[in-house]
Each structure stands twice: as structure tokens, then as C-alpha cells.
PDB file of N, CA and C in Angstrom:
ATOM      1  N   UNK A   1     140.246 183.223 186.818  1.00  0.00           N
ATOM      2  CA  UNK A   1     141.415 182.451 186.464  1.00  0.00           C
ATOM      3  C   UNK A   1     141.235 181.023 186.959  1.00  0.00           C
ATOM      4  N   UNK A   2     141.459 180.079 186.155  1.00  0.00           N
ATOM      5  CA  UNK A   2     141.316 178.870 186.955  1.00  0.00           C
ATOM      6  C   UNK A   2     142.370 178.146 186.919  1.00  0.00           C
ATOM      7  N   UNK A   3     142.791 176.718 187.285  1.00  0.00           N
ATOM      8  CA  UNK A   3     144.222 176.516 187.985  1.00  0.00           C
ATOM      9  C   UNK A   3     144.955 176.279 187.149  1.00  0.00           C
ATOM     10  N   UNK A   4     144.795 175.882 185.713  1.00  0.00           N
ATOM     11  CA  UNK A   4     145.825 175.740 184.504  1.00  0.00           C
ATOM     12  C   UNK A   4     146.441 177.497 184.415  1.00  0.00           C
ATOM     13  N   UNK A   5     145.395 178.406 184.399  1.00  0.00           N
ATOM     14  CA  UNK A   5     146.336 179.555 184.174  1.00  0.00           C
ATOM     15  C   UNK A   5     146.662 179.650 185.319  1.00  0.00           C
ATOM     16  N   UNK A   6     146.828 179.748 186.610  1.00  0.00           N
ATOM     17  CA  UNK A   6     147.704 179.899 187.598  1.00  0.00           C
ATOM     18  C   UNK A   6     148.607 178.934 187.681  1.00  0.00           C
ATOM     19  N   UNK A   7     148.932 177.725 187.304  1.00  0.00           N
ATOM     20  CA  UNK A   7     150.237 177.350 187.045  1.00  0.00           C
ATOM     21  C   UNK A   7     150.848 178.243 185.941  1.00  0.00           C
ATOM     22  N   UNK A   8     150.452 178.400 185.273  1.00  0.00           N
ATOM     23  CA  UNK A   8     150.892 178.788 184.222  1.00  0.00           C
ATOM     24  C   UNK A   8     151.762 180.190 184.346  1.00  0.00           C
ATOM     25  N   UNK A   9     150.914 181.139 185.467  1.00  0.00           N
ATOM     26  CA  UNK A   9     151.736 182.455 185.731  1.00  0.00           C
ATOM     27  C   UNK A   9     152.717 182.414 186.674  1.00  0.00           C
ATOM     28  N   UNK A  10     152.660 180.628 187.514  1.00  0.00           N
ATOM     29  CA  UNK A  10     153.743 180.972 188.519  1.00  0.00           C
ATOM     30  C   UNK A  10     154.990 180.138 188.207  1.00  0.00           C
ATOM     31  N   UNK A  11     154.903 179.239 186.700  1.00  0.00           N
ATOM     32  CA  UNK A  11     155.933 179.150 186.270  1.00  0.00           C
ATOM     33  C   UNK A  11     156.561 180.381 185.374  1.00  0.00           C
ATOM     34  N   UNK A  12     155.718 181.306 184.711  1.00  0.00           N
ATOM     35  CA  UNK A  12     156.546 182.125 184.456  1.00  0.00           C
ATOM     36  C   UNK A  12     157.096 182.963 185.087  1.00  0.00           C
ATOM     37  N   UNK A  13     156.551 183.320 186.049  1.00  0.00           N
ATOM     38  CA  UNK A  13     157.337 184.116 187.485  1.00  0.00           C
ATOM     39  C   UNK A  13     158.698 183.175 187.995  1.00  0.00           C
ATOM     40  N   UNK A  14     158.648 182.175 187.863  1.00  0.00           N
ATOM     41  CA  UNK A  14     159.415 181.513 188.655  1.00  0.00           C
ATOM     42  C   UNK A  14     160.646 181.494 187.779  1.00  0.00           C
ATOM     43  N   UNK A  15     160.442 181.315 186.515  1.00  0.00           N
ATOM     44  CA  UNK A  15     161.466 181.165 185.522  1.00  0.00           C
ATOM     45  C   UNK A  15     162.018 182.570 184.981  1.00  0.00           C
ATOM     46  N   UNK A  16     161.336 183.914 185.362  1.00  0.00           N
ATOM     47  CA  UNK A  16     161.743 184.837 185.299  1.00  0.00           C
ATOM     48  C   UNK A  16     162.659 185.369 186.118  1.00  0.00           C
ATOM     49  N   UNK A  17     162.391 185.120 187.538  1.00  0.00           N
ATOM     50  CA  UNK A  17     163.489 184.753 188.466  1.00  0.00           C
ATOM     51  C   UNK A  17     164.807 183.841 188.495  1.00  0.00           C
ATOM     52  N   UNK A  18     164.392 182.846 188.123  1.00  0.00           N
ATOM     53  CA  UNK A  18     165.754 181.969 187.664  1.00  0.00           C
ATOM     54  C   UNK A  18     166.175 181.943 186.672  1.00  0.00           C
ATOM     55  N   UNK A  19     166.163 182.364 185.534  1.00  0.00           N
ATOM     56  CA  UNK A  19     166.717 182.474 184.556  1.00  0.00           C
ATOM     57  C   UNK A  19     168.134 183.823 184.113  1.00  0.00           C
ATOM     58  N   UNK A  20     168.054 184.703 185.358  1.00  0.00           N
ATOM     59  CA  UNK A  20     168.617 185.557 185.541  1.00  0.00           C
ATOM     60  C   UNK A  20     169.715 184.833 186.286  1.00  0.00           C
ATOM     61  N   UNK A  21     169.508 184.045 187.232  1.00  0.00           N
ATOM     62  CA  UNK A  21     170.452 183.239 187.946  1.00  0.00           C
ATOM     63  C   UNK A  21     171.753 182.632 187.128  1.00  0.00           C
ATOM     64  N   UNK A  22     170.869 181.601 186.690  1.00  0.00           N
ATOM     65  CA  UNK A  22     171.299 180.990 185.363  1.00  0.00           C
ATOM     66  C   UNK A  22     172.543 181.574 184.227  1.00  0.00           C
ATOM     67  N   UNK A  23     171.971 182.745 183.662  1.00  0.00           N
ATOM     68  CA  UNK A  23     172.776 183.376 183.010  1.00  0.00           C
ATOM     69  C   UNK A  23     173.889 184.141 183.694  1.00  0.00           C
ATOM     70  N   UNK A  24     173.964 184.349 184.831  1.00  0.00           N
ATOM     71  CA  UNK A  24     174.941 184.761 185.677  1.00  0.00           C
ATOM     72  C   UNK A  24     176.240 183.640 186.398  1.00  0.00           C
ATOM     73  N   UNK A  25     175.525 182.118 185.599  1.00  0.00           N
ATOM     74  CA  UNK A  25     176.742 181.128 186.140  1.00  0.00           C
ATOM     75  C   UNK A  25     177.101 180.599 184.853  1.00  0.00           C
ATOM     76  N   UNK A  26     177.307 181.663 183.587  1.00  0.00           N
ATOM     77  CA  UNK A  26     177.996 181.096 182.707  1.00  0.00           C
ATOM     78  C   UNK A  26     179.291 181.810 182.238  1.00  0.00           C
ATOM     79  N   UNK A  27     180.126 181.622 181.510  1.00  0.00           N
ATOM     80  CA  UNK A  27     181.081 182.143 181.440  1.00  0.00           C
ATOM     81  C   UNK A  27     181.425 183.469 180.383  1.00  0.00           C
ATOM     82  N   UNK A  28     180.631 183.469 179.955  1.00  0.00           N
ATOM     83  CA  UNK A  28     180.120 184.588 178.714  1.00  0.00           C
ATOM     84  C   UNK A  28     180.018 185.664 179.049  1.00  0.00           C
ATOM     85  N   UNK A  29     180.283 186.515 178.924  1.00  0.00           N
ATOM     86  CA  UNK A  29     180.239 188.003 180.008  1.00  0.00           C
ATOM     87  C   UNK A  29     179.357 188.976 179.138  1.00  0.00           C
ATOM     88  N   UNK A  30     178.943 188.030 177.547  1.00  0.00           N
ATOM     89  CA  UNK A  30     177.853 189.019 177.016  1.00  0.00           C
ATOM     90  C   UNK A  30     176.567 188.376 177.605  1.00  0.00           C
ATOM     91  N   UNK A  31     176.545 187.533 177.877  1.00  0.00           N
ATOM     92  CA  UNK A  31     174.905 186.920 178.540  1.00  0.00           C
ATOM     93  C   UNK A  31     175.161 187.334 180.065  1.00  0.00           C
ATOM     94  N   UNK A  32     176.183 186.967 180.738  1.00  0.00           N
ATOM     95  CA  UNK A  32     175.867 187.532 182.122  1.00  0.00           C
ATOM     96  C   UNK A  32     174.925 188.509 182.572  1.00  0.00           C
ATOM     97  N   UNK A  33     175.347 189.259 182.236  1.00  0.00           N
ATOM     98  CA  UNK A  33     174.083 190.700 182.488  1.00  0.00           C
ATOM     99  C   UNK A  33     172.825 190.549 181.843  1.00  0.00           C
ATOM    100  N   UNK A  34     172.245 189.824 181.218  1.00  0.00           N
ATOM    101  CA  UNK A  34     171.358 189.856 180.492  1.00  0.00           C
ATOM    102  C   UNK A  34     169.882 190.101 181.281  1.00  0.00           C
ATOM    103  N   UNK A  35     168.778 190.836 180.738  1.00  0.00           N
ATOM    104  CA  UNK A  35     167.885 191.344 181.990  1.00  0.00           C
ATOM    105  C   UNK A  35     167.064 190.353 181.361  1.00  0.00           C
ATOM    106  N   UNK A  36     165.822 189.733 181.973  1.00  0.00           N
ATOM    107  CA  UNK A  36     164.986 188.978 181.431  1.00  0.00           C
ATOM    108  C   UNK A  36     163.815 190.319 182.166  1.00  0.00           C
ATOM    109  N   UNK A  37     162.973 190.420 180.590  1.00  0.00           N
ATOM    110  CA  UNK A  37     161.776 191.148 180.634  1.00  0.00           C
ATOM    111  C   UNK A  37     160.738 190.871 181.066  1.00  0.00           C
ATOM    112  N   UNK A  38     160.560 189.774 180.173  1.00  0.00           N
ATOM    113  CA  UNK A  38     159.062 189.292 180.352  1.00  0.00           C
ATOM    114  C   UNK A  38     159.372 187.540 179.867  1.00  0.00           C
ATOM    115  N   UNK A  39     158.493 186.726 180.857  1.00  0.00           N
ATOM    116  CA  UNK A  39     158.705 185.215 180.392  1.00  0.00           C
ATOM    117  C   UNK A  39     157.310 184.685 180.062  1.00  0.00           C
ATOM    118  N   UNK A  40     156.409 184.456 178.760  1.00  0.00           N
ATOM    119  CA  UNK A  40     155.304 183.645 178.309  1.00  0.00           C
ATOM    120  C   UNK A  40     155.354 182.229 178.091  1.00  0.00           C
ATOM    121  N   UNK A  41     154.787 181.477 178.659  1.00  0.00           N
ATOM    122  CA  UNK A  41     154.324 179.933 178.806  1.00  0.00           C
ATOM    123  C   UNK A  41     153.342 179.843 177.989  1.00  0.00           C
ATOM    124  N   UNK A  42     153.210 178.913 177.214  1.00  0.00           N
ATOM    125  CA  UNK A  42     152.343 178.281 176.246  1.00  0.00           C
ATOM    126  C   UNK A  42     151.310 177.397 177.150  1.00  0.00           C
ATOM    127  N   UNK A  43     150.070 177.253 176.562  1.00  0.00           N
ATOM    128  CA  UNK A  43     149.266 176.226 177.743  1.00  0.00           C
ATOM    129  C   UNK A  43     149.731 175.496 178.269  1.00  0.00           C
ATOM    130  N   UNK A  44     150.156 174.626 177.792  1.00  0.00           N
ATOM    131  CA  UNK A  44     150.856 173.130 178.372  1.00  0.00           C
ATOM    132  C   UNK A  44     152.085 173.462 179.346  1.00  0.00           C
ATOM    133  N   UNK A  45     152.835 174.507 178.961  1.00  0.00           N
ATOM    134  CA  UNK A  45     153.998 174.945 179.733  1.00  0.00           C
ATOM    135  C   UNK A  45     155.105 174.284 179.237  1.00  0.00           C
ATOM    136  N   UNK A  46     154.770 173.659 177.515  1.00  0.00           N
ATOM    137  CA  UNK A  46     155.895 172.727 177.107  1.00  0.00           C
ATOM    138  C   UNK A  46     157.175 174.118 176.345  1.00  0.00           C
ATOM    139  N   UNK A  47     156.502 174.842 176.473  1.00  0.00           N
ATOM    140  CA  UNK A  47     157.289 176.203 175.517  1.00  0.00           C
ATOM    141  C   UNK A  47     157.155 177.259 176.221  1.00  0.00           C
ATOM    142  N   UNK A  48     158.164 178.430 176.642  1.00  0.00           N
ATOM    143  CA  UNK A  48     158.015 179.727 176.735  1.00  0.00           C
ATOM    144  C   UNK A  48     159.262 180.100 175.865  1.00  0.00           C
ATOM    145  N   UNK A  49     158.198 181.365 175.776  1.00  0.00           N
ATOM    146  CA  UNK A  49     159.516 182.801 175.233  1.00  0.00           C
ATOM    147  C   UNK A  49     160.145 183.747 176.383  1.00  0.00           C
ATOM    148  N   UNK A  50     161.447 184.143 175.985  1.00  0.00           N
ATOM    149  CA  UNK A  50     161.533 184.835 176.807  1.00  0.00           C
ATOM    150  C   UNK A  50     162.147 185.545 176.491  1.00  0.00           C
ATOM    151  N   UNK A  51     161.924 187.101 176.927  1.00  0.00           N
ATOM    152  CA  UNK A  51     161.761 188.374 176.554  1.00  0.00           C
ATOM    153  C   UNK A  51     163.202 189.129 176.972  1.00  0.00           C
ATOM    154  N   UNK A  52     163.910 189.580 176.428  1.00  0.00           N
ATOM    155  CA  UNK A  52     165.191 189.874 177.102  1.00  0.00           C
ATOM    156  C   UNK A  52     165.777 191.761 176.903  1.00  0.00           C
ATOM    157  N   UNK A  53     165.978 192.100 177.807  1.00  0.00           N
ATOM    158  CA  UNK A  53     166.067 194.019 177.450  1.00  0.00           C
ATOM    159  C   UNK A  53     167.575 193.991 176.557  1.00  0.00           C
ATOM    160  N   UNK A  54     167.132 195.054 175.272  1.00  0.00           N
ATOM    161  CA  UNK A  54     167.967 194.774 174.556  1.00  0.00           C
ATOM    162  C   UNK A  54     168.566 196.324 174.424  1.00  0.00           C
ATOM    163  N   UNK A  55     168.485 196.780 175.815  1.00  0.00           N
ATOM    164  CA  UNK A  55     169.368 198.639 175.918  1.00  0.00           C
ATOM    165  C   UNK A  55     171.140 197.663 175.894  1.00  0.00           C
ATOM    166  N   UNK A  56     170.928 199.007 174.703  1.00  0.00           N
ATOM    167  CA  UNK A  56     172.627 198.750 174.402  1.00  0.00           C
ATOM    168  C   UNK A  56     173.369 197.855 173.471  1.00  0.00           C
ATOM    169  N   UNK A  57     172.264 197.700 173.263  1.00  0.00           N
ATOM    170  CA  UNK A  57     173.007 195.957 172.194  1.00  0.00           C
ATOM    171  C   UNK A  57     172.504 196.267 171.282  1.00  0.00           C
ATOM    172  N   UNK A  58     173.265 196.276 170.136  1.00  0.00           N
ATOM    173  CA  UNK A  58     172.968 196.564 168.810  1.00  0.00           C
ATOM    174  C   UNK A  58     172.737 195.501 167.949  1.00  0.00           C
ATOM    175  N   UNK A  59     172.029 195.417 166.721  1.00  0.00           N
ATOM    176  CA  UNK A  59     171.647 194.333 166.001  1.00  0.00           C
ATOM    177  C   UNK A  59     172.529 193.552 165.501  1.00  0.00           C
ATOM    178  N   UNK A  60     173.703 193.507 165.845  1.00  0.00           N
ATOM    179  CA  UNK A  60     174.704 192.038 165.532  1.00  0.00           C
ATOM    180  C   UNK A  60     175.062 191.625 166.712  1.00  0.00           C
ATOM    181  N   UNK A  61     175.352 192.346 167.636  1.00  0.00           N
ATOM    182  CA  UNK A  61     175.215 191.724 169.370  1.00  0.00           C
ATOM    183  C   UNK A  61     174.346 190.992 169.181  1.00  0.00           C
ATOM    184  N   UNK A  62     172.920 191.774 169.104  1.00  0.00           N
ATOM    185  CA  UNK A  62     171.851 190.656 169.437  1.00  0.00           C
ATOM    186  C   UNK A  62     171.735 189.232 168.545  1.00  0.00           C
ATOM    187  N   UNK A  63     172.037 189.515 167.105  1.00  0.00           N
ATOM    188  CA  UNK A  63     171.877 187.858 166.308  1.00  0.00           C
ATOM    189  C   UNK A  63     172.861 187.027 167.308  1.00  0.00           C
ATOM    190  N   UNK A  64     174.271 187.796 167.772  1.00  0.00           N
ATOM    191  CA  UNK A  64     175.594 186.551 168.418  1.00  0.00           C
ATOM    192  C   UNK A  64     175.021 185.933 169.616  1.00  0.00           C
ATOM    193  N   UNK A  65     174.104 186.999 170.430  1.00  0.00           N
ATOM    194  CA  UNK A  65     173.868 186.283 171.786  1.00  0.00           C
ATOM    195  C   UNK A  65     172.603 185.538 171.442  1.00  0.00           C
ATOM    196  N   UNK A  66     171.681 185.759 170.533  1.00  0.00           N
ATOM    197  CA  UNK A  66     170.729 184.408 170.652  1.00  0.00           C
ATOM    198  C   UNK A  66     171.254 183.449 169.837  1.00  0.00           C
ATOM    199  N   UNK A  67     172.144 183.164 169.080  1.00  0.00           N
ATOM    200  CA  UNK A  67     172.669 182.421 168.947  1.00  0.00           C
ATOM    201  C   UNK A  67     173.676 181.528 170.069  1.00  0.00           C
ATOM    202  N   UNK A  68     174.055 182.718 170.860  1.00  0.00           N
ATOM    203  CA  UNK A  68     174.997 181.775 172.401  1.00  0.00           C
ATOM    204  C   UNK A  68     173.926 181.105 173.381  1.00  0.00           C
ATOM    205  N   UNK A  69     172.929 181.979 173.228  1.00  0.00           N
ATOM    206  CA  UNK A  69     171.805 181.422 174.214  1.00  0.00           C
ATOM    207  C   UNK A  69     170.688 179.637 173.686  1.00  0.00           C
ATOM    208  N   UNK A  70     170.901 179.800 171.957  1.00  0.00           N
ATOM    209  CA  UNK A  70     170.600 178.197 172.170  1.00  0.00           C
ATOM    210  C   UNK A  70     171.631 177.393 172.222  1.00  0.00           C
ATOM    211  N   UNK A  71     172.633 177.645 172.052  1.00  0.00           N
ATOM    212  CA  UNK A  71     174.198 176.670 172.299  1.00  0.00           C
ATOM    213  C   UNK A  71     173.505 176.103 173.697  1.00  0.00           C
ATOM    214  N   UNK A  72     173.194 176.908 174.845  1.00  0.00           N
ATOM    215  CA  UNK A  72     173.616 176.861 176.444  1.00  0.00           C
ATOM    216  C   UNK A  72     172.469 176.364 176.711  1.00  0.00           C
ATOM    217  N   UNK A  73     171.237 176.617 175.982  1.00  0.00           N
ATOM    218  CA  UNK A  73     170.095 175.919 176.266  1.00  0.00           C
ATOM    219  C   UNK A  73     169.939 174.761 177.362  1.00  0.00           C
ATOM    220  N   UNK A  74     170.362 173.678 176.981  1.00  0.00           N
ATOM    221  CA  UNK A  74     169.937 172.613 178.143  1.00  0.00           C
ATOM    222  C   UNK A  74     170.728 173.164 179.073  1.00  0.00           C
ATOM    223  N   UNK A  75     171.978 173.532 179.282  1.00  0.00           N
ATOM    224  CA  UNK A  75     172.484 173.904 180.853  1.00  0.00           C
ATOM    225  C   UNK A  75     171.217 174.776 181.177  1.00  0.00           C
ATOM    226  N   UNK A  76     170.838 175.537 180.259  1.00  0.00           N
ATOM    227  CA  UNK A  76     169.712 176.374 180.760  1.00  0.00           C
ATOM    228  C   UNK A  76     168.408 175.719 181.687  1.00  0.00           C
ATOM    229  N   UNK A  77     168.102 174.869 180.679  1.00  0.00           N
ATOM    230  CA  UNK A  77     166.829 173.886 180.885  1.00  0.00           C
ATOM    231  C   UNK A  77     167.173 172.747 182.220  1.00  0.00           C
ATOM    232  N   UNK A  78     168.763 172.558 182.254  1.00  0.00           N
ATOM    233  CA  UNK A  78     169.054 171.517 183.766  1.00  0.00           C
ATOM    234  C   UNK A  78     168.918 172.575 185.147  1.00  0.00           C
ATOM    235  N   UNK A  79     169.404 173.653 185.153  1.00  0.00           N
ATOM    236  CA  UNK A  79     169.524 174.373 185.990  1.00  0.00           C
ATOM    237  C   UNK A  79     168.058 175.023 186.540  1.00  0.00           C
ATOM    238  N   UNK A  80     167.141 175.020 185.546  1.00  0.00           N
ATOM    239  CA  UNK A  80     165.828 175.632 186.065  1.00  0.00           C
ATOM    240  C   UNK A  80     165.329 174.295 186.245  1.00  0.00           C
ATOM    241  N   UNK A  81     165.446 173.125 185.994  1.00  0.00           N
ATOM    242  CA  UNK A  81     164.869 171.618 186.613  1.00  0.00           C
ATOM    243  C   UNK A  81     165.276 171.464 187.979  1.00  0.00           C
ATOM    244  N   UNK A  82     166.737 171.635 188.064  1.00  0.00           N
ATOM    245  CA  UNK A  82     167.439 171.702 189.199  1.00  0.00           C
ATOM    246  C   UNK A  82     166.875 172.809 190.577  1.00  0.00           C
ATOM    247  N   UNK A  83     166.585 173.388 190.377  1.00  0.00           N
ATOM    248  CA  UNK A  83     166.553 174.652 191.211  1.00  0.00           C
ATOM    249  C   UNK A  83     165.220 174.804 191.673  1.00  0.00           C
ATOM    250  N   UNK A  84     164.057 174.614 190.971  1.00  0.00           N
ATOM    251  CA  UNK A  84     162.834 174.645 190.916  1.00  0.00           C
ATOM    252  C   UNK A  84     162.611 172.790 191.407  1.00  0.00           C
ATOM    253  N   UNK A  85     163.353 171.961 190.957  1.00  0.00           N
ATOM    254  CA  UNK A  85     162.672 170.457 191.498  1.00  0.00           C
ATOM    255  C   UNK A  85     161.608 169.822 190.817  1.00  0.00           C
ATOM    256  N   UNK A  86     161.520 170.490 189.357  1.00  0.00           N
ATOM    257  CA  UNK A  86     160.634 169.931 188.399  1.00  0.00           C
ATOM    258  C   UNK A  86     161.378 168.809 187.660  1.00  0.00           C
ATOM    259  N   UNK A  87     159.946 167.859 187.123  1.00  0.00           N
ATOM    260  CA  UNK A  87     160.624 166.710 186.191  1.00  0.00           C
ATOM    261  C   UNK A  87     160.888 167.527 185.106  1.00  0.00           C
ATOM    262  N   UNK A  88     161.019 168.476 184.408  1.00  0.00           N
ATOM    263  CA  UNK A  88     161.064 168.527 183.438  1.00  0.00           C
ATOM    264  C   UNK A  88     161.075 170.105 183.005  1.00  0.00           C
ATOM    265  N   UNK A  89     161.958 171.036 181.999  1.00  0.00           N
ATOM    266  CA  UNK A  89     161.625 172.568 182.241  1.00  0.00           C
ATOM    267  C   UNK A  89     161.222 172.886 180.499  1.00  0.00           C
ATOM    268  N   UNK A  90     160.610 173.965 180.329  1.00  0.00           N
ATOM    269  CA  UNK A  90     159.994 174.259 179.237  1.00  0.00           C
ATOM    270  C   UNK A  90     161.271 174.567 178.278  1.00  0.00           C
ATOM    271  N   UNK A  91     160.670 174.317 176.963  1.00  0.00           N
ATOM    272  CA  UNK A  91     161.749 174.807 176.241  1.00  0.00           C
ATOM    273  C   UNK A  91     161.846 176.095 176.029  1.00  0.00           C
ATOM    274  N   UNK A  92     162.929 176.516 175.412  1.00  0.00           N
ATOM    275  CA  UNK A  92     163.330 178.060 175.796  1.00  0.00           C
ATOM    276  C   UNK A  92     163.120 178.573 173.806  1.00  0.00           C
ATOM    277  N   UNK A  93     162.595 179.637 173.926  1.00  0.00           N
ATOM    278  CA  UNK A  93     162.523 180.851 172.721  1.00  0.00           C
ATOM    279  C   UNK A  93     162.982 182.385 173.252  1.00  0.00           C
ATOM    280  N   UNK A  94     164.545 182.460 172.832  1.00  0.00           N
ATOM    281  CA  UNK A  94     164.507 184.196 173.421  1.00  0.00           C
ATOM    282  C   UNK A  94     164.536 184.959 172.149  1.00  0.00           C
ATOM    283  N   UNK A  95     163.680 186.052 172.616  1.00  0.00           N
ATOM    284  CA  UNK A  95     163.565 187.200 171.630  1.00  0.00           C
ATOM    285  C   UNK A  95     164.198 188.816 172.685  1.00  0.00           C
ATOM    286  N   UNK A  96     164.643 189.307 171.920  1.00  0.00           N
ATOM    287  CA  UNK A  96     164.761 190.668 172.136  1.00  0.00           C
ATOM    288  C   UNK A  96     163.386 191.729 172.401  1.00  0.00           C
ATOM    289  N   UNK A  97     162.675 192.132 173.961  1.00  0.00           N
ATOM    290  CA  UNK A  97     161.752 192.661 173.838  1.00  0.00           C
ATOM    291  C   UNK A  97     161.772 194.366 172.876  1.00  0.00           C
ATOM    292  N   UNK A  98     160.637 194.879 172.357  1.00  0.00           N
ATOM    293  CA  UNK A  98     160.525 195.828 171.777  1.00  0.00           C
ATOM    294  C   UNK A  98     159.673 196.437 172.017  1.00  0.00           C
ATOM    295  N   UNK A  99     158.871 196.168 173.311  1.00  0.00           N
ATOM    296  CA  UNK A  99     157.530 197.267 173.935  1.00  0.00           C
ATOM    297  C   UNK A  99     158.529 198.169 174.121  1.00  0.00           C
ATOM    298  N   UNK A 100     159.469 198.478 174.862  1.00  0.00           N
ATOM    299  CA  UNK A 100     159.913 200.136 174.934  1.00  0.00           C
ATOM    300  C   UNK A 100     160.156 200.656 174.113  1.00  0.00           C
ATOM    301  N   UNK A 101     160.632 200.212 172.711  1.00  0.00           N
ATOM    302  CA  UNK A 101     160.687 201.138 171.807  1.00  0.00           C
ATOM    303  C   UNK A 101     159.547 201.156 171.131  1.00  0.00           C
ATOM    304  N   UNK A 102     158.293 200.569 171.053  1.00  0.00           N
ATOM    305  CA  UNK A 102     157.117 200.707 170.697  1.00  0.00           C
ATOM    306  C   UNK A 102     156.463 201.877 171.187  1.00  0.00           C
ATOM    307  N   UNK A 103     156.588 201.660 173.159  1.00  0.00           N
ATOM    308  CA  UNK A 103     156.249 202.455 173.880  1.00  0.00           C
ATOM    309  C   UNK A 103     156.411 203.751 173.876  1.00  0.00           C
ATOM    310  N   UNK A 104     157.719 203.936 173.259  1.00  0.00           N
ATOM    311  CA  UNK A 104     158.590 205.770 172.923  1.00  0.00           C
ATOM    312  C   UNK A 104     158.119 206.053 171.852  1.00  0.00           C
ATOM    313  N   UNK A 105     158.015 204.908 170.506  1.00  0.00           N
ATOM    314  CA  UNK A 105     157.587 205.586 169.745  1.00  0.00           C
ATOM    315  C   UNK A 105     156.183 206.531 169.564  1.00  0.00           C
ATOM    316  N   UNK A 106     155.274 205.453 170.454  1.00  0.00           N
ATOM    317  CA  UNK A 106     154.137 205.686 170.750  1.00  0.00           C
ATOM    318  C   UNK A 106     154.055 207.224 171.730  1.00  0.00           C
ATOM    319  N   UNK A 107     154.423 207.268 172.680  1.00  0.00           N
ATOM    320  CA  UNK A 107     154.934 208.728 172.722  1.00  0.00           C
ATOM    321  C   UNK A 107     155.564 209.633 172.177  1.00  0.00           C
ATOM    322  N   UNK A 108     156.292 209.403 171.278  1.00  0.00           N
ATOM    323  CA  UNK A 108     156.699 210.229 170.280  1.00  0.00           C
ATOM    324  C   UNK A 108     155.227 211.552 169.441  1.00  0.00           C
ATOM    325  N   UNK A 109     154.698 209.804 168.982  1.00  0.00           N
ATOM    326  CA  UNK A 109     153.486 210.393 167.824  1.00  0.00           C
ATOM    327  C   UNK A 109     152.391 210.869 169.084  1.00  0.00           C
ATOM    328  N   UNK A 110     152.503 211.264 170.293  1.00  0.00           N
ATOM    329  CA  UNK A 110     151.057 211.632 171.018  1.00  0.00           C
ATOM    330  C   UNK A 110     151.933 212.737 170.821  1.00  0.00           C
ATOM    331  N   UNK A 111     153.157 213.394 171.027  1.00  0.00           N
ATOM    332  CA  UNK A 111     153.264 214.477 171.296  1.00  0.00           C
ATOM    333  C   UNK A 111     153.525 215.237 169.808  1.00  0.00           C
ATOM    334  N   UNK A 112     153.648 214.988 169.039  1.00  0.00           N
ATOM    335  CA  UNK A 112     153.685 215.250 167.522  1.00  0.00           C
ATOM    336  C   UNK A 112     152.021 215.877 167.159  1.00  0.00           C
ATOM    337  N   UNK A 113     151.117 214.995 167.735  1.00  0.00           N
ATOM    338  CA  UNK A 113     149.706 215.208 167.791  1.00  0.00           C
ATOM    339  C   UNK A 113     149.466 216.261 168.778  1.00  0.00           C
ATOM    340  N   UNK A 114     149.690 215.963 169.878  1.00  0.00           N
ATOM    341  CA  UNK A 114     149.359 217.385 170.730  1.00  0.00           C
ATOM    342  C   UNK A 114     149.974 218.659 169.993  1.00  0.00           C
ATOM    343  N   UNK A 115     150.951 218.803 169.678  1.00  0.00           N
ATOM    344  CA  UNK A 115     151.707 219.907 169.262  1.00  0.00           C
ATOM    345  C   UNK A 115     151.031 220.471 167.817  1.00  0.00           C
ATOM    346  N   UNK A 116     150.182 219.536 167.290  1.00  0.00           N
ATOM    347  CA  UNK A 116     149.542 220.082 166.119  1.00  0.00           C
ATOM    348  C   UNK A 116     148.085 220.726 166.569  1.00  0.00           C
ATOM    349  N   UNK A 117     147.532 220.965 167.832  1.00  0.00           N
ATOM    350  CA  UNK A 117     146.565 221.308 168.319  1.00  0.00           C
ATOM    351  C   UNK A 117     146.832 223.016 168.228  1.00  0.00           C
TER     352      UNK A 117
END
């Protein structure tokens, strides 16, 4: 690993941590709880995605809250500048993660396969 990707993993650690913060000082009580999964940085660190657990929220929940979540964006983007002491914070992409239901499905079909043995 050399030091561009280690910035690179300890801003997403860092923003995975605060971004939970964040969403807990807004007034929205559907983002409050919101779990952050997984956070990816682009080389530069001018862009991440971020990955959000989507148990329980059904597919019109989810279009309303990423839609609330770029409304809030820059409070988003001041508060992780703020907190962290950077000039400047990446821009934000949230998606709804889907490795666990990949993951089940994917267990699903091993045991569908074993059972045909």
C-alpha cells in the first residue's frame, strides 16, 4: 500500500465514523438512525459513496431519504470539514448497500445445490 491509498482508507474510516454523527444532528427522524455500511473514496478523495443499511426500508422510503440526504448535503459536507479540520470534505453519493441481500441470496442457491446432492 503506498501513502495515497492510506490516506485514502483513513478518510474513509474517518467519514464512516462521522457521518453517523452527522445524521444524528438533524431533525429528520427518517435519517437519524441511518447505519452507514461502507464509505468508498475515489483517488483524489474528491468523491465518495456511501453505503447505507437499508433493513426495513422499503423502496419508496428509500427514493424519499436519498432524496433528503442531497437536500442536507453541505450541512453534511460542513460538519465533516468541521469535525475532522479539513480544508475541504468529499462530495457525498449515497446508495442503499445490497451485499446482504446478495450475500443471502448467495446462500440461498449453495443450499438449493447442496440439497440436490
Amino acid at each position: 500500500m503506498n501513502q495515497a491509498e492510506i490516506k485514502r482508507k483513513r478518510t474513509e474510516s474517518a467519514l464512516k465514523e462521522i457521518l453517523p454523527e452527522a445524521f444524528s444532528m438533524l431533525d429528520d427522524s427518517a435519517l437519524n438512525n441511518l447505519i452507514v455500511t461502507e464509505v468508498v473514496c475515489s483517488r483524489g478523495r474528491y468523491d465518495s459513496k456511501v453505503y447505507l443499511d437499508k433493513t426495513g426500508i422499503d423502496e419508496n422510503e428509500q427514493e424519499e431519504i436519498i432524496k433528503k440526504l442531497r437536500k442536507v448535503t453541505p450541512f453534511l459536507k460542513n460538519y465533516v470539514k468541521e469535525s475532522e479540520g479539513w480544508y475541504r470534505s468529499p462530495n457525498f453519493k449515497f446508495e442503499f448497500d445490497n451485499h446482504l441481500d446478495n450475500i443471502s441470496r448467495i446462500d440461498e442457491l449453495f443450499k438449493i445445490i447442496e440439497g440436490k446432492k
